[in-house]
Protein backbone atom coordinates (compact mmCIF):
# COMPACT_ATOMS: atom_id res chain seq x y z
CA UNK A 1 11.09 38.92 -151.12
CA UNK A 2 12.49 42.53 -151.10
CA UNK A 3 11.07 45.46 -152.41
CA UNK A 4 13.56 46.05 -155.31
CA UNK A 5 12.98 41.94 -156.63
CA UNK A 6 8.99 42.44 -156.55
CA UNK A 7 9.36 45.65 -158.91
CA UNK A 8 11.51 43.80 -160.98
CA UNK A 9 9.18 40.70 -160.89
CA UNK A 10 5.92 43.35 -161.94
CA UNK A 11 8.11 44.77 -164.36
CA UNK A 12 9.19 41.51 -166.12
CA UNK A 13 5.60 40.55 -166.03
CA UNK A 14 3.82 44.30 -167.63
CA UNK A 15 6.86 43.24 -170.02
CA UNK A 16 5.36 39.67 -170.95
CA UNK A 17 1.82 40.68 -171.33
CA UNK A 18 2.88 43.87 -173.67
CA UNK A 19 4.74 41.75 -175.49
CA UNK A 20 2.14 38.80 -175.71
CA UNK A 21 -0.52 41.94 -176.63
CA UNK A 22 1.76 43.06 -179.58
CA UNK A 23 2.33 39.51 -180.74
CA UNK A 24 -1.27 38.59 -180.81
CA UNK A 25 -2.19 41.71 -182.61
CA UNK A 26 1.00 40.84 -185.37
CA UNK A 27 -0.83 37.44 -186.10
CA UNK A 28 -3.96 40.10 -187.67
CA UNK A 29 -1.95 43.11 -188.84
CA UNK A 30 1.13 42.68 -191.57
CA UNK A 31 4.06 44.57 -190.79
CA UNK A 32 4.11 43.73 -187.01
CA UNK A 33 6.04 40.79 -186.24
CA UNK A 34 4.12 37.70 -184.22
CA UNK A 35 7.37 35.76 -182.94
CA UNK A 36 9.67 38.11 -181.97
CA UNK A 37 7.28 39.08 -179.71
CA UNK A 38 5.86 35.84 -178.30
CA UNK A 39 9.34 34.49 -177.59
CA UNK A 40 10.39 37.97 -175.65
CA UNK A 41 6.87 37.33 -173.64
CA UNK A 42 8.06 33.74 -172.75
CA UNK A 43 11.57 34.99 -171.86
CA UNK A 44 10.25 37.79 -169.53
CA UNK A 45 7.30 35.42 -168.56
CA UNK A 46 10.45 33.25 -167.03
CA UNK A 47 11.26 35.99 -165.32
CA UNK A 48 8.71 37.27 -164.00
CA UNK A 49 5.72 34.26 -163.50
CA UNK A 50 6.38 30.73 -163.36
CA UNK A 51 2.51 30.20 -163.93
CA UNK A 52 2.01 32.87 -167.59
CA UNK A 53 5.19 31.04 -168.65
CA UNK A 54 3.92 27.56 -168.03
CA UNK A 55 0.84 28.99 -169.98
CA UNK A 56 2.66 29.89 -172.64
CA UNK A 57 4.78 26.75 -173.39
CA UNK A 58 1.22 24.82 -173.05
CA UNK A 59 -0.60 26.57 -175.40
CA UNK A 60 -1.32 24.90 -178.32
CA UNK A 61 -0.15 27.60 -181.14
CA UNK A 62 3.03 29.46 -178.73
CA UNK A 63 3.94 26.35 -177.09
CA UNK A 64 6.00 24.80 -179.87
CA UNK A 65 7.24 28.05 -180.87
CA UNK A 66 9.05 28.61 -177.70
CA UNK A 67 9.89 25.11 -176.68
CA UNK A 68 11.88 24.98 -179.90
CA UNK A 69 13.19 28.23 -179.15
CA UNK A 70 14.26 27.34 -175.90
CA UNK A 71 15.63 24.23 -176.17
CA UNK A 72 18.13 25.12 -179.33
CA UNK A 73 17.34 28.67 -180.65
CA UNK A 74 15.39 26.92 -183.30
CA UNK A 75 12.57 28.19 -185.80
CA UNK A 76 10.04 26.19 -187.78
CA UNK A 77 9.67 26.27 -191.76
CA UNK A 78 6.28 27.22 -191.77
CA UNK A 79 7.01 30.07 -189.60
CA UNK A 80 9.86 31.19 -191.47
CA UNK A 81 7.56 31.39 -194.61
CA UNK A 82 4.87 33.26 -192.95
CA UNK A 83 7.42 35.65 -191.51
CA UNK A 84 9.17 36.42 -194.42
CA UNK A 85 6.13 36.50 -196.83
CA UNK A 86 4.24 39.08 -194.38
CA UNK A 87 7.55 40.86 -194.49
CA UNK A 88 7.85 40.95 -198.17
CA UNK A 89 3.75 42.02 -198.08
CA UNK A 90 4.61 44.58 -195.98
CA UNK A 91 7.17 45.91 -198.06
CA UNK A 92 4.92 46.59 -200.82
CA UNK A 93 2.52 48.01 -198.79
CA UNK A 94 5.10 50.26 -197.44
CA UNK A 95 6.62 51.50 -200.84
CA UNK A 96 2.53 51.91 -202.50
CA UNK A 97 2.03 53.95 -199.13
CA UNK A 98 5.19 55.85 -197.95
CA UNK A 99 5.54 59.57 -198.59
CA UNK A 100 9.13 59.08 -199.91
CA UNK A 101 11.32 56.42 -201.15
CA UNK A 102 13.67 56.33 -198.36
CA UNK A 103 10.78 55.62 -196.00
CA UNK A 104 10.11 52.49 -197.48
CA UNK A 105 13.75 51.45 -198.23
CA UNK A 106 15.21 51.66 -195.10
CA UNK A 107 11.88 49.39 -193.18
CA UNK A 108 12.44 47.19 -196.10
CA UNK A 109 16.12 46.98 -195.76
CA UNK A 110 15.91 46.23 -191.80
CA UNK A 111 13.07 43.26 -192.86
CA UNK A 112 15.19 41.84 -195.23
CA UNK A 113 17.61 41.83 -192.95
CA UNK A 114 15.71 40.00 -190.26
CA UNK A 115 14.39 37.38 -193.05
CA UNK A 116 18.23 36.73 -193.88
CA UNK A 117 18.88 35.99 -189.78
CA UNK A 118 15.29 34.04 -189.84
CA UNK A 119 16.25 32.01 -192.52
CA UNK A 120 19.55 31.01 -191.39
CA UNK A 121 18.03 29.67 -187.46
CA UNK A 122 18.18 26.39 -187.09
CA UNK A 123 14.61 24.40 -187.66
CA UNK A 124 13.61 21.91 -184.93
CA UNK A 125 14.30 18.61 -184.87
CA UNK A 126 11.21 16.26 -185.00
């Protein structure tokens, strides 16, 4: 394996645990998305370890997340309700905690946004 492949092999992979990190710490705090950020882990996983992505598509709460994802792009109900509900939470919070209106608008306007593409993904086939 050249040089240039195993940086961009350690690169996909700091890339897939960040992103794991971030998604893990979006399941506890409202604002910061969980599945975004588990299915860019799997996706650099892929890239960068066979083994952390076969993790990842075994474990028992990412594993259906990303098999769905993977195999047609699709999203389940109950995470589109907790996504857009901790979206809509975090919109209050935002507007009860922002130092001007504008603040809170426009990271309201890009959730809603993202809850209108959520919405519309497919949902898995069972």
């Amino acid at each position: 394996m050249g040089t240039g492949l195993k940086v961009r092999r350690w690169l996909w992979l700091i890339l897939a645990y960040v992103c794991l990190g971030l998604g893990i710490v979006g399941i506890f705090l409202p604002g910061l998305p969980t599945t975004p950020f588990v299915l860019l882990a799997a996706y650099a996983a892929g890239r960068g370890s066979k083994r952390l992505h076969a993790w990842m598509l075994a474990h028992h709460v990412f594993g259906p997340m990303i098999r769905d994802w993977e195999a047609s792009g699709a999203v389940s109900r109950k995470a589109k309700y907790w996504a857009i509900g901790t979206m809509g939470l975090s919109a209050v919070v935002f507007f009860l905690t922002a130092p001007e209106w504008w603040m809170a608008a426009t990271g309201t306007t890009i959730m809603v946004v993202v809850g209108i593409w959520l919405w519309l993904r497919p949902e898995p086939k069972r």
